[in-house]
N, C-alpha and C. Protein backbone atom coordinates (compact mmCIF):
# COMPACT_ATOMS: atom_id res chain seq x y z
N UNK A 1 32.63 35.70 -7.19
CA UNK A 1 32.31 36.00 -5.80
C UNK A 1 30.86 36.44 -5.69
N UNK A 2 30.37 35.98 -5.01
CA UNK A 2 28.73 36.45 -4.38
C UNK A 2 29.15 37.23 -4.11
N UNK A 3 27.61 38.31 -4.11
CA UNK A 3 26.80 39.28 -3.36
C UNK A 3 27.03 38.81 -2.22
N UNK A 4 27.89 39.90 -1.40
CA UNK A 4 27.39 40.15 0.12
C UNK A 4 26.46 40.10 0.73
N UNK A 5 25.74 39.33 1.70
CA UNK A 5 24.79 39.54 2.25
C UNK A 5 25.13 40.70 3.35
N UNK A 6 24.28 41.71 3.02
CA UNK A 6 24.10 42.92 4.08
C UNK A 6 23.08 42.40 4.87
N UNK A 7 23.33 42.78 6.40
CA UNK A 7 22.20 42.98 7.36
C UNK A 7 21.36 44.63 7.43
N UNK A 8 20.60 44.39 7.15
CA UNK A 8 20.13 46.24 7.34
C UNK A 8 19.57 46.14 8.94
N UNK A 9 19.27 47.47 9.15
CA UNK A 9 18.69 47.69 10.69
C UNK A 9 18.08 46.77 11.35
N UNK A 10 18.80 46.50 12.94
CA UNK A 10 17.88 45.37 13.46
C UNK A 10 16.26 45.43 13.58
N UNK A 11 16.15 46.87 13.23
CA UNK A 11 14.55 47.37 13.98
C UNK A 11 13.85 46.79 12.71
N UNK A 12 13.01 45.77 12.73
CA UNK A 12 12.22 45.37 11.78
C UNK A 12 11.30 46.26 11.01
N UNK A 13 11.49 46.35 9.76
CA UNK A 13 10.90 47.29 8.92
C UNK A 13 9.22 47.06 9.31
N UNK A 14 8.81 46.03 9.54
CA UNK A 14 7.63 45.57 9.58
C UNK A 14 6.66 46.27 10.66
N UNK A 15 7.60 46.64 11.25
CA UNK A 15 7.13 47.81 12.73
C UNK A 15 7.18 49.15 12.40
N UNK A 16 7.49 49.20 11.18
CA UNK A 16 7.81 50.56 10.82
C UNK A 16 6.72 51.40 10.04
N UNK A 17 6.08 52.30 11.09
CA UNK A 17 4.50 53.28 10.32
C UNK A 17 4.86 53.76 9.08
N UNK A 18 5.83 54.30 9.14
CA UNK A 18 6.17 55.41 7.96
C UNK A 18 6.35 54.59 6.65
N UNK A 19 7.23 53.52 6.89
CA UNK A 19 7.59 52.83 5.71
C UNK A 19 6.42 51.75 4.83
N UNK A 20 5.59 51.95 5.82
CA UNK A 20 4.22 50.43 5.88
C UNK A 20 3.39 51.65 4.87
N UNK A 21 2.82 52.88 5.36
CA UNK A 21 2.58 53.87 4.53
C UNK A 21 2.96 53.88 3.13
N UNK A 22 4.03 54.59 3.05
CA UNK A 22 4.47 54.29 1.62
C UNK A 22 4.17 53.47 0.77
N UNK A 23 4.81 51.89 1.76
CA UNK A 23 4.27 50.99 0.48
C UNK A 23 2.93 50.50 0.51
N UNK A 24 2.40 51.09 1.41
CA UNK A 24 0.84 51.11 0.88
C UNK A 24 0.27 51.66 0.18
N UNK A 25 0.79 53.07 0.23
CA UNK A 25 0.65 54.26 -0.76
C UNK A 25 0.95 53.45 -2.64
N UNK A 26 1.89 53.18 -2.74
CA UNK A 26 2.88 52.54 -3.75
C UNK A 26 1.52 51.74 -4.59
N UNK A 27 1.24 50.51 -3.54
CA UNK A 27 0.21 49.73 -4.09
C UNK A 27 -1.10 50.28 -4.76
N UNK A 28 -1.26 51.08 -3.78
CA UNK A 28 -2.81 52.17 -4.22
C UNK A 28 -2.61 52.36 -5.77
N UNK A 29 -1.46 53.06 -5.52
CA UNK A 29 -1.01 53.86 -7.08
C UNK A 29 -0.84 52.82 -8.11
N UNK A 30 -0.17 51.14 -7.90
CA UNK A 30 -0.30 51.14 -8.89
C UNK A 30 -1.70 50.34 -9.43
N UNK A 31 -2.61 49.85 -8.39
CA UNK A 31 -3.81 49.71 -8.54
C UNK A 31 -4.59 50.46 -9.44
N UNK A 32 -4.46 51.89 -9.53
CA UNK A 32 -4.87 52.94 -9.97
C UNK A 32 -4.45 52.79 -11.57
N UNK A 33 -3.02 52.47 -11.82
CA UNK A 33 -2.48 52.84 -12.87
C UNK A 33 -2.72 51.46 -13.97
N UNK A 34 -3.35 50.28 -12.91
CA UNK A 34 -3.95 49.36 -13.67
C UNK A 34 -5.20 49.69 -14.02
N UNK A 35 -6.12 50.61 -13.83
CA UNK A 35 -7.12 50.92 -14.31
C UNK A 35 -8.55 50.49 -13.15
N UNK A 36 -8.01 50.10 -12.02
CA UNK A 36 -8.99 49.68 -10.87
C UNK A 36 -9.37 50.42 -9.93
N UNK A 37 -9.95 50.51 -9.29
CA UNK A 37 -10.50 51.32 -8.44
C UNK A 37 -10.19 50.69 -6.69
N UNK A 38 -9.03 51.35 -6.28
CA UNK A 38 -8.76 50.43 -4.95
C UNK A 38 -10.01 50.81 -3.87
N UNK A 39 -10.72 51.62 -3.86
CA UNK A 39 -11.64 52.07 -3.08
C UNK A 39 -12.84 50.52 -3.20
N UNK A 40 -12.86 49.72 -3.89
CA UNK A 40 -14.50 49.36 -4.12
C UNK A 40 -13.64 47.46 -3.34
N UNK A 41 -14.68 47.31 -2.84
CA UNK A 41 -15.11 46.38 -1.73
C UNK A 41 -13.85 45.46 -1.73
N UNK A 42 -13.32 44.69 -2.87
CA UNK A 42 -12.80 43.61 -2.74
C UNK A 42 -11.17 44.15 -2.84
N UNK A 43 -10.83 45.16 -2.63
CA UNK A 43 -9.88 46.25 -3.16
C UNK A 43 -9.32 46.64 -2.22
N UNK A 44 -10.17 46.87 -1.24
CA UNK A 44 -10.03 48.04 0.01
C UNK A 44 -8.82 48.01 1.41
N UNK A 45 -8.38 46.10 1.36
CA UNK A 45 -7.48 46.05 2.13
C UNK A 45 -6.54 45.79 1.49
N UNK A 46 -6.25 45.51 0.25
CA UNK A 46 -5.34 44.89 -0.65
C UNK A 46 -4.03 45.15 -0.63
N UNK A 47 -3.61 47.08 -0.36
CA UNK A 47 -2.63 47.61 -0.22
C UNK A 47 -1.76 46.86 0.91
N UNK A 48 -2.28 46.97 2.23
CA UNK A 48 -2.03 46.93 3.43
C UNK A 48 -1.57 45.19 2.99
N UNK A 49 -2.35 44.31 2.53
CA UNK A 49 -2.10 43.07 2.47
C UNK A 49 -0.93 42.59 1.37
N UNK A 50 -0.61 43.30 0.68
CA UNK A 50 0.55 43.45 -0.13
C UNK A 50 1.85 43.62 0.44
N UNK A 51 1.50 44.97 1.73
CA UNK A 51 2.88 45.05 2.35
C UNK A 51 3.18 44.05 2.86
N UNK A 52 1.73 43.65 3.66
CA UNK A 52 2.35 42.49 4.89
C UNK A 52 3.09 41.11 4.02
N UNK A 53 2.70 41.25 3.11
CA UNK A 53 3.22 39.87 2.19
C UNK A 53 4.41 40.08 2.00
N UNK A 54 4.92 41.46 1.38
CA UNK A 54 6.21 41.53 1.07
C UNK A 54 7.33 41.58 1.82
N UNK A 55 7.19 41.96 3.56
CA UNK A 55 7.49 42.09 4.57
C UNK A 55 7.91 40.72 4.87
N UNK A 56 6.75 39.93 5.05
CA UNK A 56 7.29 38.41 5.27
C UNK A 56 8.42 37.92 4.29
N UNK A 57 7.72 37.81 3.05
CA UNK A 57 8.60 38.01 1.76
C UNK A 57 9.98 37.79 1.76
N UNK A 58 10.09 39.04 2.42
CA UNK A 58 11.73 39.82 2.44
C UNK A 58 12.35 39.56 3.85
N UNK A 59 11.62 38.58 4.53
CA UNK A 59 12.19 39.00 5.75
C UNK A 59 13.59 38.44 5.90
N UNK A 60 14.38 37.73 5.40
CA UNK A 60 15.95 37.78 5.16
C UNK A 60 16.68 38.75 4.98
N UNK A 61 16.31 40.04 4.71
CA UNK A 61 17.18 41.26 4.52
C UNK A 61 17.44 41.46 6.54
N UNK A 62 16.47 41.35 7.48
CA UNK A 62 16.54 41.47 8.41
C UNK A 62 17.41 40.62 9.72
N UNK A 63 17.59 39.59 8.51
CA UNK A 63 17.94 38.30 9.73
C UNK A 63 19.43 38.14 9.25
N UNK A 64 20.58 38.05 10.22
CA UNK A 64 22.15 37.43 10.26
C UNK A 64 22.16 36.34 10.07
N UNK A 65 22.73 35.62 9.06
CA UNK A 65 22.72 34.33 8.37
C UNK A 65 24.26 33.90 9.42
N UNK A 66 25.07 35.23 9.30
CA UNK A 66 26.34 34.35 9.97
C UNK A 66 25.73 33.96 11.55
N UNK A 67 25.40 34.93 12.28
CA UNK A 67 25.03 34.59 13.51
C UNK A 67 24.04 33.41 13.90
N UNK A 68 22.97 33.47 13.03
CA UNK A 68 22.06 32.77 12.77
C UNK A 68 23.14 30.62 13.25
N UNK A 69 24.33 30.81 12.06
CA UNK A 69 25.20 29.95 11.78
C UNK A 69 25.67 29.63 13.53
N UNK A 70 26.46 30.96 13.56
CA UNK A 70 27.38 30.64 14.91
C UNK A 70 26.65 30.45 16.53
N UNK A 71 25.31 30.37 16.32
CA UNK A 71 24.14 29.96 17.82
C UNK A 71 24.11 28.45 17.66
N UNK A 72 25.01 27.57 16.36
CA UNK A 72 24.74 26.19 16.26
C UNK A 72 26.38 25.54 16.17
N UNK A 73 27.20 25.92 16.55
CA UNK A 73 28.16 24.77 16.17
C UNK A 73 28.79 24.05 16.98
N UNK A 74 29.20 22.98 17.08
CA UNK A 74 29.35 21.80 17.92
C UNK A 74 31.23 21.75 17.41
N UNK A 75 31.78 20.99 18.43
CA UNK A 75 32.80 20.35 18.20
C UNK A 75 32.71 19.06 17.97
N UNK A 76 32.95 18.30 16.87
CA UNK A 76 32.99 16.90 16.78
C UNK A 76 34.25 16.35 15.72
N UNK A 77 34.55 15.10 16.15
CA UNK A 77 35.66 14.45 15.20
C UNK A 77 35.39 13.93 13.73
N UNK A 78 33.68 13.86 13.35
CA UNK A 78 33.14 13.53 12.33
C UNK A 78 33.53 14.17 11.17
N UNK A 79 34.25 13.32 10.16
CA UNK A 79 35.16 13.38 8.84
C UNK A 79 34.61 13.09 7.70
N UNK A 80 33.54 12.64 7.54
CA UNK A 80 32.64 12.29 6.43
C UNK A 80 31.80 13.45 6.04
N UNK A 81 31.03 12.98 4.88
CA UNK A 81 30.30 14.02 3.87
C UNK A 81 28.96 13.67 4.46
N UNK A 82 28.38 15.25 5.08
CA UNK A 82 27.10 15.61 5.58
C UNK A 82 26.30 16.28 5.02
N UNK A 83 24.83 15.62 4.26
CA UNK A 83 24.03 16.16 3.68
C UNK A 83 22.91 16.59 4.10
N UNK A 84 22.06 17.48 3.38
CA UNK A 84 21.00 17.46 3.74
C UNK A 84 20.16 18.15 2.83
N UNK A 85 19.35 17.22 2.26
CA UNK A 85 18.72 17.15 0.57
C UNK A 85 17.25 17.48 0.67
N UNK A 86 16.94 18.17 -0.38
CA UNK A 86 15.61 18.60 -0.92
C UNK A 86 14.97 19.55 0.65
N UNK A 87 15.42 20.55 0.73
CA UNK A 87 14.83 21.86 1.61
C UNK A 87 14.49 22.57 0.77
N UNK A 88 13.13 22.63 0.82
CA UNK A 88 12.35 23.62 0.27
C UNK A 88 12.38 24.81 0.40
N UNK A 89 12.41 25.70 -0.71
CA UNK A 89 12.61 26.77 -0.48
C UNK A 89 11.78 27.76 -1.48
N UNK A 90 10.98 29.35 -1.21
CA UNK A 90 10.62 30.30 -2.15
C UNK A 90 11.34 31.68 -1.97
N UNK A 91 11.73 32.43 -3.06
CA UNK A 91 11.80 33.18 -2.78
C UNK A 91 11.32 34.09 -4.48
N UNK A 92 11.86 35.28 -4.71
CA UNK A 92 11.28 36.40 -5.28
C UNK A 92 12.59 36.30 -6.46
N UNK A 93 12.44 36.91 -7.77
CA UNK A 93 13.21 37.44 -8.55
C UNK A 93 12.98 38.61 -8.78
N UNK A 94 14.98 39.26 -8.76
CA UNK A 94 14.43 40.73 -7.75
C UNK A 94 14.57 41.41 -9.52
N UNK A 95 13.96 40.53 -10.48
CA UNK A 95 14.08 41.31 -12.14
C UNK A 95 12.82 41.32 -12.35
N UNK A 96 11.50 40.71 -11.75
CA UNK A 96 9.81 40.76 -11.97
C UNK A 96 9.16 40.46 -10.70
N UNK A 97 10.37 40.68 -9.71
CA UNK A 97 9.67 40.30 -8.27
C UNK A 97 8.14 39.32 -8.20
N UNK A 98 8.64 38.24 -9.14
CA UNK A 98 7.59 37.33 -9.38
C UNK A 98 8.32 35.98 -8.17
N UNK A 99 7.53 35.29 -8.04
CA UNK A 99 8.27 33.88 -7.21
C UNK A 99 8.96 32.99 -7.79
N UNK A 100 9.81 32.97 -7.46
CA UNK A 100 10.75 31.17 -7.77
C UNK A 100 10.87 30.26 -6.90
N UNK A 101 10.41 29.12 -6.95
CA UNK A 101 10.53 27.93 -5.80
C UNK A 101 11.22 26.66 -6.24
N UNK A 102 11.63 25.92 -5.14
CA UNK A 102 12.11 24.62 -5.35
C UNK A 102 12.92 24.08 -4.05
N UNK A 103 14.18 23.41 -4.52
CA UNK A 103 14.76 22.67 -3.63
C UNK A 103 15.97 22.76 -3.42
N UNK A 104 16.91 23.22 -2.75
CA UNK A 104 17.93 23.12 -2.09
C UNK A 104 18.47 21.78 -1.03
N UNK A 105 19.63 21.71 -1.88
CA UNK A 105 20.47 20.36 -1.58
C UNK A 105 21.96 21.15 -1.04
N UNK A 106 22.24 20.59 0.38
CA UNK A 106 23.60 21.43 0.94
C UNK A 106 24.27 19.72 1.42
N UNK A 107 25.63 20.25 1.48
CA UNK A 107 26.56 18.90 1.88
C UNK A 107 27.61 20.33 2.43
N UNK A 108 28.47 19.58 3.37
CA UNK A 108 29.38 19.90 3.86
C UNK A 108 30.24 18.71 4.37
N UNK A 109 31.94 18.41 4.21
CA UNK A 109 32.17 17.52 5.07
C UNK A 109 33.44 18.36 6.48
N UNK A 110 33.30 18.30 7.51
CA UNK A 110 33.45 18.99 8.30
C UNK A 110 35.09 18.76 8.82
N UNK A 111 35.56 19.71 9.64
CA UNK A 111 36.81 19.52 10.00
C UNK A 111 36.99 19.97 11.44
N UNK A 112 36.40 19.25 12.11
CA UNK A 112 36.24 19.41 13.94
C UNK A 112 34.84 20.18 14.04
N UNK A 113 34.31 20.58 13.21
CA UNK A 113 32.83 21.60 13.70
C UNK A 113 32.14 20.73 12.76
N UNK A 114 30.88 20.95 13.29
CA UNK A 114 29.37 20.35 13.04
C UNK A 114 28.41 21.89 12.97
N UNK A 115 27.34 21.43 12.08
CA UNK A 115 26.34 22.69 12.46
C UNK A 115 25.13 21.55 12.84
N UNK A 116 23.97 22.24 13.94
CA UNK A 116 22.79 21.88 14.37
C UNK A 116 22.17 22.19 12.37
N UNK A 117 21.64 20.92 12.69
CA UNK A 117 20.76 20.23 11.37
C UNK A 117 19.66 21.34 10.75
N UNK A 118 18.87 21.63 11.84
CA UNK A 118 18.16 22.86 11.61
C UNK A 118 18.44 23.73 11.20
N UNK A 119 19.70 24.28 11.56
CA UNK A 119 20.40 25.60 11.04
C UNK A 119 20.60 25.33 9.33
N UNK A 120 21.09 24.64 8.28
CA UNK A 120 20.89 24.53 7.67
C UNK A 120 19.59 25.37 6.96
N UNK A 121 18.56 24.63 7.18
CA UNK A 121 17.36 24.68 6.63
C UNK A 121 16.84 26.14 6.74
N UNK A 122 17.30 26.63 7.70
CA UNK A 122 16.77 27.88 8.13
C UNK A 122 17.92 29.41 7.77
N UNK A 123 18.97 28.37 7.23
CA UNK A 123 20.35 29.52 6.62
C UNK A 123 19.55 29.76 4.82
N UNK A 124 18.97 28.17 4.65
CA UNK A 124 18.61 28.20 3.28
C UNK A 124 17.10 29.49 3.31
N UNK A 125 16.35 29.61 3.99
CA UNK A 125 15.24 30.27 4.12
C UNK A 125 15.84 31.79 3.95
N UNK A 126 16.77 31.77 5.01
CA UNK A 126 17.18 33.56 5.10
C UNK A 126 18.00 34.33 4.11
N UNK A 127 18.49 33.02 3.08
CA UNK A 127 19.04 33.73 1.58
C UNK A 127 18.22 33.77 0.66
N UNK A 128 16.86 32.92 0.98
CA UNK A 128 16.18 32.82 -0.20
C UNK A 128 14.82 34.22 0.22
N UNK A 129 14.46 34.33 1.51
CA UNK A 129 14.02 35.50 1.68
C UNK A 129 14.50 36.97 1.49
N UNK A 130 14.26 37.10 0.04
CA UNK A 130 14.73 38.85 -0.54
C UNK A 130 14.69 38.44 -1.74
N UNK A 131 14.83 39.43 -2.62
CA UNK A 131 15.22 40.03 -3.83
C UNK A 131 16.02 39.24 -4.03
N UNK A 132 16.16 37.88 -5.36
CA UNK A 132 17.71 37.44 -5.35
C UNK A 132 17.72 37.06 -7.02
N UNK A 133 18.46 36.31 -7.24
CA UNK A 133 18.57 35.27 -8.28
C UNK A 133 19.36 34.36 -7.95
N UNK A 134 18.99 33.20 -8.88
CA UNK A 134 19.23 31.66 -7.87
C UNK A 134 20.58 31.34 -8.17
N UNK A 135 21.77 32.21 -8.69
CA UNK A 135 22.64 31.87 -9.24
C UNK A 135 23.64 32.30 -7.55
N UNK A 136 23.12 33.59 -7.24
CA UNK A 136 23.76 34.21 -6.08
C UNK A 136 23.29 33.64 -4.63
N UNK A 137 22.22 33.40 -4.73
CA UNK A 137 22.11 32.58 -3.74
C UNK A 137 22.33 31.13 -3.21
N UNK A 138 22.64 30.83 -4.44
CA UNK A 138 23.80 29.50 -4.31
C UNK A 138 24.71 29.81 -3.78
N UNK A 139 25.85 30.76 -3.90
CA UNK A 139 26.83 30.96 -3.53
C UNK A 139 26.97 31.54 -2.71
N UNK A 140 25.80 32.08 -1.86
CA UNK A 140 25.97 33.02 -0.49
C UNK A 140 25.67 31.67 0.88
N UNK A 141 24.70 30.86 0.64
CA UNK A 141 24.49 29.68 1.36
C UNK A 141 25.98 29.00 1.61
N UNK A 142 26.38 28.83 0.08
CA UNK A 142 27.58 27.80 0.28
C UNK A 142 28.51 28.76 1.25
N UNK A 143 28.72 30.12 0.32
CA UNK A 143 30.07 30.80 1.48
C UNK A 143 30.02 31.14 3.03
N UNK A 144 28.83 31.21 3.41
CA UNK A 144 28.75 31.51 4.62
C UNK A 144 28.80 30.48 5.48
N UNK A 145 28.59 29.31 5.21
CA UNK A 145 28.89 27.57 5.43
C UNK A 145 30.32 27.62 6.15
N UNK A 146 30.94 28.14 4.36
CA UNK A 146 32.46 27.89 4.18
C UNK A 146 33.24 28.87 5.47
N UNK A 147 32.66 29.90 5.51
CA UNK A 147 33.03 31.13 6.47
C UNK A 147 33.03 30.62 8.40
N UNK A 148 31.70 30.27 8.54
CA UNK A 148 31.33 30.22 9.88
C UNK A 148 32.04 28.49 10.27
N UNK A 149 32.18 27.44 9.31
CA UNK A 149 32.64 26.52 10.14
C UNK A 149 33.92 26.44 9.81
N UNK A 150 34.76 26.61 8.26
CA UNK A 150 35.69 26.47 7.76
C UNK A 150 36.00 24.91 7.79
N UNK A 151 34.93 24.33 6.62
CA UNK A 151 35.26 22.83 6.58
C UNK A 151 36.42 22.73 5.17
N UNK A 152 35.69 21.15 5.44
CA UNK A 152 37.28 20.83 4.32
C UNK A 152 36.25 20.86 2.78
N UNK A 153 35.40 21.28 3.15
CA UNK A 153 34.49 21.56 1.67
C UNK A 153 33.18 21.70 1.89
N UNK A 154 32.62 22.70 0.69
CA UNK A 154 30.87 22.85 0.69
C UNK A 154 30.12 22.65 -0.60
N UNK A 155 29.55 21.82 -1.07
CA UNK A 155 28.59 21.96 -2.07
C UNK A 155 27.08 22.45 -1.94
N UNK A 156 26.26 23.02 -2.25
CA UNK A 156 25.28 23.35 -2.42
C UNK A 156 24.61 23.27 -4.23
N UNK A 157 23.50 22.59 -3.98
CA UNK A 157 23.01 22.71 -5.53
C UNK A 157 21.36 23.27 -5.45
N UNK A 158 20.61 24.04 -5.90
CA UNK A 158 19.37 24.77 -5.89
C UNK A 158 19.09 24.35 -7.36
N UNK A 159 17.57 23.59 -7.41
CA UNK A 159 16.78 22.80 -8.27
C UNK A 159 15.12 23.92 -7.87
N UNK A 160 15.17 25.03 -9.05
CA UNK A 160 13.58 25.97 -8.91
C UNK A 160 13.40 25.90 -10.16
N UNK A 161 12.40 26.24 -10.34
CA UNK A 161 11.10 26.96 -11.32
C UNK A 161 10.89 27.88 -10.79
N UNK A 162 10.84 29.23 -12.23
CA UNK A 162 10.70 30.25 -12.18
C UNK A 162 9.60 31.16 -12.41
N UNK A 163 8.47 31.34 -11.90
CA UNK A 163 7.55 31.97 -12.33
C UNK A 163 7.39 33.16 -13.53
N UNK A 164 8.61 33.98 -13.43
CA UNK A 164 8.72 35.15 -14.64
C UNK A 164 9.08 34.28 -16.05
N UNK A 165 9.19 33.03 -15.67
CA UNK A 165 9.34 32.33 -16.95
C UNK A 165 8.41 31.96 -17.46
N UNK A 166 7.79 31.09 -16.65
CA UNK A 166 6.25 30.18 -16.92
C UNK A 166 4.86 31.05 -16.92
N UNK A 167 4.85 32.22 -16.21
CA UNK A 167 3.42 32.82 -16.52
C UNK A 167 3.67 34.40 -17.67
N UNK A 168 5.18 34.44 -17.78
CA UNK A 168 5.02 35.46 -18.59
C UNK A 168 6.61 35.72 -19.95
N UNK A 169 6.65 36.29 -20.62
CA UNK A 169 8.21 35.89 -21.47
C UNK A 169 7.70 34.69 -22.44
N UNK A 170 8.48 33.67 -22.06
CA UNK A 170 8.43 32.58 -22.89
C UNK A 170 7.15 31.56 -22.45
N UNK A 171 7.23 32.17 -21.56
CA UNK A 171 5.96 30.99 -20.98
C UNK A 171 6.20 29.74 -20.85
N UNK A 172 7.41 29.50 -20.99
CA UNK A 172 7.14 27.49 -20.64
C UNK A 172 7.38 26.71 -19.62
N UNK A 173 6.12 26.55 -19.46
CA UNK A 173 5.65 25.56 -18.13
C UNK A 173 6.56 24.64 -17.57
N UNK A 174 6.97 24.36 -16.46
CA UNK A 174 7.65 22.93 -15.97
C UNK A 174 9.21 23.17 -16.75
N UNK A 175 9.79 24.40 -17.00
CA UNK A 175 11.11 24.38 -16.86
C UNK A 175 11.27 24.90 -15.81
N UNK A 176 12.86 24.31 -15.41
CA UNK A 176 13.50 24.55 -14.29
C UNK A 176 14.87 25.02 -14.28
N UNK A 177 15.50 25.50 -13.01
CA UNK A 177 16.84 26.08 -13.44
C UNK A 177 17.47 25.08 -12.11
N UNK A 178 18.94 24.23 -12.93
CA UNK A 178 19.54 24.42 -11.47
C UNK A 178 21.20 24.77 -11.70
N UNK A 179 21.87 25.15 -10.40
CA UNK A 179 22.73 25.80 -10.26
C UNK A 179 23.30 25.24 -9.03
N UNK A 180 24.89 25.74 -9.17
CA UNK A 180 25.83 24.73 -8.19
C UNK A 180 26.70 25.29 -7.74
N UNK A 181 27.36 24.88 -6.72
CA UNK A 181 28.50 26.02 -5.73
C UNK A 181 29.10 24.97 -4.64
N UNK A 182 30.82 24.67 -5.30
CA UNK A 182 31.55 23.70 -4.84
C UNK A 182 32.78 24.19 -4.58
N UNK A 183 32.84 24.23 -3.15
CA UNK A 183 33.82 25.02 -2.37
C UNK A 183 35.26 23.80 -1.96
N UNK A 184 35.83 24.05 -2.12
CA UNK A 184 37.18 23.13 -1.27
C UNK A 184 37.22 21.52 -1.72
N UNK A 185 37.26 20.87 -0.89
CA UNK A 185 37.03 19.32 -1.02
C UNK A 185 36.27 19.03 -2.22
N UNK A 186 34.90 20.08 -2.49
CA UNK A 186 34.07 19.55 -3.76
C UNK A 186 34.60 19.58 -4.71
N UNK A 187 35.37 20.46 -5.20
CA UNK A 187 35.88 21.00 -6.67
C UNK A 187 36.36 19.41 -7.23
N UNK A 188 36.90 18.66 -6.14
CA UNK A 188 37.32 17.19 -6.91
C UNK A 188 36.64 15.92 -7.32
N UNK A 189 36.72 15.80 -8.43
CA UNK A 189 35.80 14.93 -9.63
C UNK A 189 35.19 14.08 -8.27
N UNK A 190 35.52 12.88 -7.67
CA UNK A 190 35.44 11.71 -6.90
C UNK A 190 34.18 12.32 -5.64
N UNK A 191 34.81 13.57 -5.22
CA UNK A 191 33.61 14.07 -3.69
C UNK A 191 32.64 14.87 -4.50
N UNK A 192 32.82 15.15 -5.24
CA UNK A 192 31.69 16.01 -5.99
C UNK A 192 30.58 15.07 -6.98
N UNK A 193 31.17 13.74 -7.12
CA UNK A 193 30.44 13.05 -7.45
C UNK A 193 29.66 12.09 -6.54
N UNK A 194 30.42 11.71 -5.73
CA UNK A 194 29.28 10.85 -4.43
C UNK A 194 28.21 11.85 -3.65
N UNK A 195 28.34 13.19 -3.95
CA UNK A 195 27.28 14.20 -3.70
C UNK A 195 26.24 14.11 -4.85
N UNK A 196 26.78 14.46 -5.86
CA UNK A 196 25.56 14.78 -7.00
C UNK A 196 24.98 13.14 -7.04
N UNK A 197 25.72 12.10 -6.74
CA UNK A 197 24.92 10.71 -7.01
C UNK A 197 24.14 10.56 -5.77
N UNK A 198 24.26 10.80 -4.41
CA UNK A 198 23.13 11.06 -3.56
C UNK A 198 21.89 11.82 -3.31
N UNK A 199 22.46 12.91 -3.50
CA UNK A 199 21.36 13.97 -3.77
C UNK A 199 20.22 13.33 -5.27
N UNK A 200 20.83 12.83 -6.48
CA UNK A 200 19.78 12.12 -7.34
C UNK A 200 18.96 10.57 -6.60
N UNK A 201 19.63 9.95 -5.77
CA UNK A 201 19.09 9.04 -5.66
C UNK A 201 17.65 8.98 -5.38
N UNK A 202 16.66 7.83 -5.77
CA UNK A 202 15.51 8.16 -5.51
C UNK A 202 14.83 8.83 -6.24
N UNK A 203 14.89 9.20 -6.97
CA UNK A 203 14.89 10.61 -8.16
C UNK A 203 13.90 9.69 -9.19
């Protein structure tokens, strides 16, 4: 079972003096503890520009993935397998809060509900914005799919490269991780394979 996605406070942290402080404060310090001097010219906004990064960053801790879901669903009779391949996606590893990027591949085949196409793309953004690892965020995309339309199945597969791999650890360049999450209908050899053979095509 995935990690729950929690919603924290609607009031956007990003508006928030006290907290913007801190982690400005935070940065200073560890500027300092790298041996730099945050005071000298090229230094001086760095803190402040750190938060705002991480703010954007993170901004999925702020946003309802289910609601997000339920502002898009349609009634339709459409019974077939609905994809929608290679959505780009970055987000953070919350073990070196370094970046991981790549591609997210979602299928669903539906059972009277449809989701708006967009929603997708933008469910994939708001799990991949935060602290994660790509193993759980496979499975929070797929379940909340599975949750808000209740089809007759969900696959999701996430194809990244990991930065805490490639610039530091082992260092090796141009590996990648991918990972998979096959709900209902997928689990069976036959639909789980006319997915993974589409999603490669072209490849």
């Amino acid at each position: 079972m995935a990690k729950k996605i929690v919603k924290k406070d609607s009031t956007s942290l990003e508006h928030c003096t006290q907290t913007r402080k801190k982690m400005e404060d935070a940065v200073r310090t560890i500027l300092e503890c790298l041996g730099e001097d945050p005071d000298r010219e090229g230094l001086q906004k760095t803190p402040h520009r750190v938060a705002q990064s991480l703010f954007f960053l993170t901004k999925g801790y702020w946003e309802n993935p289910n609601k997000l879901i339920n502002n898009a669903l349609f009634h339709e009779k459409h019974d077939e397998m609905i994809i929608v391949k290679d959505i780009g996606l970055y987000s953070l590893c919350e073990h070196h809060m370094l970046p991981f990027f790549g591609r997210a591949h979602v299928a669903y085949i539906p059972d009277q509900t449809i989701i708006g196409l967009s929603k997708i793309a933008r469910l994939v953004d708001t799990c991949a914005r935060r602290l994660q690892v790509q193993e759980r965020m496979t499975h929070q995309i797929a379940e909340v799919i599975q949750k808000e339309l209740k089809p007759k199945g969900v696959a999701v597969v996430i194809e990244a490269e990991h930065l805490c791999m490639q610039m530091r650890g082992v260092m090796k360049r141009g590996a990648s991780m991918i990972t998979s999450a096959m709900l209902g209908a997928f689990r069976k050899e036959a639909t789980r394979n006319e997915f993974m053979t589409a999603i490669s095509h072209g490849k």
